[in-house]
Protein backbone atom coordinates (compact mmCIF):
# COMPACT_ATOMS: atom_id res chain seq x y z
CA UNK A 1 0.00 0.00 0.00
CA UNK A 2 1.41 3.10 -1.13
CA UNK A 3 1.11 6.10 1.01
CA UNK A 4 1.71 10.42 0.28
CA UNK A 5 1.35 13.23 2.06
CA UNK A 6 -1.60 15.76 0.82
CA UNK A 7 -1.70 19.42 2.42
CA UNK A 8 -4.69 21.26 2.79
CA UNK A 9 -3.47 25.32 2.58
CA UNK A 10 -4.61 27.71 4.26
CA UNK A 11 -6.69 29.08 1.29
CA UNK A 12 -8.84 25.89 1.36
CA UNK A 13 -9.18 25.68 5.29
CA UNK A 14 -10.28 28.94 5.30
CA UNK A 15 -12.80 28.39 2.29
CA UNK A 16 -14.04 25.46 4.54
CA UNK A 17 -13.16 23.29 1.28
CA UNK A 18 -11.34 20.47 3.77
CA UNK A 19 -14.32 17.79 3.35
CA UNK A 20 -14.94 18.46 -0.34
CA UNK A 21 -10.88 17.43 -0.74
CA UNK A 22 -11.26 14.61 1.49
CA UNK A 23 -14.37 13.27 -0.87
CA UNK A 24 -11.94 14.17 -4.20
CA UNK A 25 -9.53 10.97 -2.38
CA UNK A 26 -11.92 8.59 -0.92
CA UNK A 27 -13.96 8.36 -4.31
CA UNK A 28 -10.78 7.88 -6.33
CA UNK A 29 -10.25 4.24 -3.28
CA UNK A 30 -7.85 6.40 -1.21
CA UNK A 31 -7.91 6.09 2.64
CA UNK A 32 -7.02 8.62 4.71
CA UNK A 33 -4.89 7.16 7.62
CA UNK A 34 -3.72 10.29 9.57
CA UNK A 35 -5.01 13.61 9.57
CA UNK A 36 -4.22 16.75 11.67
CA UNK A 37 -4.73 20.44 11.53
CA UNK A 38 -1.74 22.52 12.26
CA UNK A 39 -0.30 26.23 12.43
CA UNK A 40 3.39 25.25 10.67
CA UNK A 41 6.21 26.75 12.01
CA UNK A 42 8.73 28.83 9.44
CA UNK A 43 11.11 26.75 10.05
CA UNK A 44 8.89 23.16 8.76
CA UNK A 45 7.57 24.93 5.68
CA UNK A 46 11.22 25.95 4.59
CA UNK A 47 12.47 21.93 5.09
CA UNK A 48 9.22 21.10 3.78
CA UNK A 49 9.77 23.04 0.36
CA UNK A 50 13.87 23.24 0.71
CA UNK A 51 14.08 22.57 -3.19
CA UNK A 52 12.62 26.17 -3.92
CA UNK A 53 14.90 27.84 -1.83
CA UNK A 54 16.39 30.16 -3.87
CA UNK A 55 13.45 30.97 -6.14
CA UNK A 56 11.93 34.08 -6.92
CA UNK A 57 8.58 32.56 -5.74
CA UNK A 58 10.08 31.05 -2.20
CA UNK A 59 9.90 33.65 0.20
CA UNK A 60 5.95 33.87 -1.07
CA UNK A 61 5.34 30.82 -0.75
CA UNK A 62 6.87 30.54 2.84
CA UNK A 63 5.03 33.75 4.19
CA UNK A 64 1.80 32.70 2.74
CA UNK A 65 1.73 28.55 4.79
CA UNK A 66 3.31 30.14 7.79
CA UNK A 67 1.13 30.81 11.12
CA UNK A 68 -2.20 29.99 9.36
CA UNK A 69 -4.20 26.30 9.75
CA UNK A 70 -3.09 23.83 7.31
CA UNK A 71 -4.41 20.43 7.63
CA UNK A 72 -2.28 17.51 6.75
CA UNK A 73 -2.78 14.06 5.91
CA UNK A 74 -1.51 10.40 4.82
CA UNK A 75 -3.38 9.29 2.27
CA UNK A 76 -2.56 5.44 1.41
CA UNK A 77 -4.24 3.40 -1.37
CA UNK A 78 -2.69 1.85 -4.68
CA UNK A 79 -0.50 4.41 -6.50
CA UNK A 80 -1.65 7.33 -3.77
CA UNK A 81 1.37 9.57 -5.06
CA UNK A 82 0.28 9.84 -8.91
CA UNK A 83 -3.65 9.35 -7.53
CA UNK A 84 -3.59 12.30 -5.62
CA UNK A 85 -1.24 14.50 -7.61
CA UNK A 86 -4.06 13.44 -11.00
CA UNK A 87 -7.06 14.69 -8.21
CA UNK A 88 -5.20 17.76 -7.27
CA UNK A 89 -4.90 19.04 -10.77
CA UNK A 90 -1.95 20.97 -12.49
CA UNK A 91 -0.50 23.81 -10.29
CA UNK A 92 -1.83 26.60 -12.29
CA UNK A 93 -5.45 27.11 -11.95
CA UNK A 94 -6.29 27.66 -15.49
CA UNK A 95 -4.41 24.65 -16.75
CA UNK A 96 -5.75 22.17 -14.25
CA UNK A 97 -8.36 19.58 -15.36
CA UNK A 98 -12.15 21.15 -14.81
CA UNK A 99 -12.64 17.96 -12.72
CA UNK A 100 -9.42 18.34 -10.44
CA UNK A 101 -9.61 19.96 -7.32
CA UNK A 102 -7.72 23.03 -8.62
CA UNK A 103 -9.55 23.18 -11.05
CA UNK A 104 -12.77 23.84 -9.11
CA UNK A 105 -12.17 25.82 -6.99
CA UNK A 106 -7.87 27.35 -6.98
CA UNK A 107 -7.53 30.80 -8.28
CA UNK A 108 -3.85 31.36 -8.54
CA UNK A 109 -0.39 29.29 -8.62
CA UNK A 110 0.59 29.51 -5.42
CA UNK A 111 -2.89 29.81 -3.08
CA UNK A 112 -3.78 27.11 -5.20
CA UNK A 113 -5.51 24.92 -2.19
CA UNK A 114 -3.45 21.33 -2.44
CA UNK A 115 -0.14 20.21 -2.08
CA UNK A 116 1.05 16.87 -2.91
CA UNK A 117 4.53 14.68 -2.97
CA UNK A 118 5.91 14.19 -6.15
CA UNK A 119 7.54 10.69 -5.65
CA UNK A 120 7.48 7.74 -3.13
CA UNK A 121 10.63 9.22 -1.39
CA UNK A 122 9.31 12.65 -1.16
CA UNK A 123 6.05 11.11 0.22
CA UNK A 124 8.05 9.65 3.18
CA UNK A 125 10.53 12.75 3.59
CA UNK A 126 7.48 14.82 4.02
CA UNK A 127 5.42 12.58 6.06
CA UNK A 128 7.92 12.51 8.29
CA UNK A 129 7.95 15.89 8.50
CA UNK A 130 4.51 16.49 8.84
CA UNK A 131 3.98 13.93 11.39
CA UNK A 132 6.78 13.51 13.78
């Protein structure tokens, strides 16, 4: 059983959109085996998205998930890394499947509701993270 970290962000927690993500997994067979709400520390979201540092969109990205409610979650099922990434949607908005869940309801790039790992490792880098 494979297993990923999803992120609600702030955006969706505070559009109350943390059920209607939920739904998005468990109707695709996912399971959601841990799930918390938390206010992430600078620090956390910086390890969390380390690979960015650098960029011009980092320091954006960082202000915007720190000291507001995300809710995080390990989602396991079969292929749960590509599953949720395909029910998340592309990362911009307007290129993201009418279906996905960005592409109901995200407005920009980076409030764009969802985050999901990329690989298997990532998954377990971040879950670890997440849920320590």
């Amino acid at each position: 059983m494979e297993r990923t970290l999803a992120l609600v962000k702030p955006d969706g927690v505070e559009r109350c959109l943390i059920g209607e993500v939920i739904a998005h997994y468990e109707r695709k067979g996912l399971h959601i085996a841990d799930i918390k709400m938390v206010v992430p520390s600078r620090q956390l979201v910086e390890e969390h998205y380390k690979e960015h540092k650098g960029k011009d969109f980092f320091d954006e990205l960082v202000d915007y998930l720190t000291g507001r409610s995300v809710v995080a979650m390990i989602v396991e099922g079969t292929n749960a890394v590509s599953v949720v990434r395909k029910v998340n949607g592309n990362k911009n908005p307007l290129e993201a499947e009418l279906g996905s869940i960005r592409g109901k309801y995200a407005f920009e790039t980076t409030k764009n509701l969802v985050h999901a790992s990329d690989c298997i490792e990532t998954a377990q880098r971040e879950i670890n993270l997440w849920f320590q």
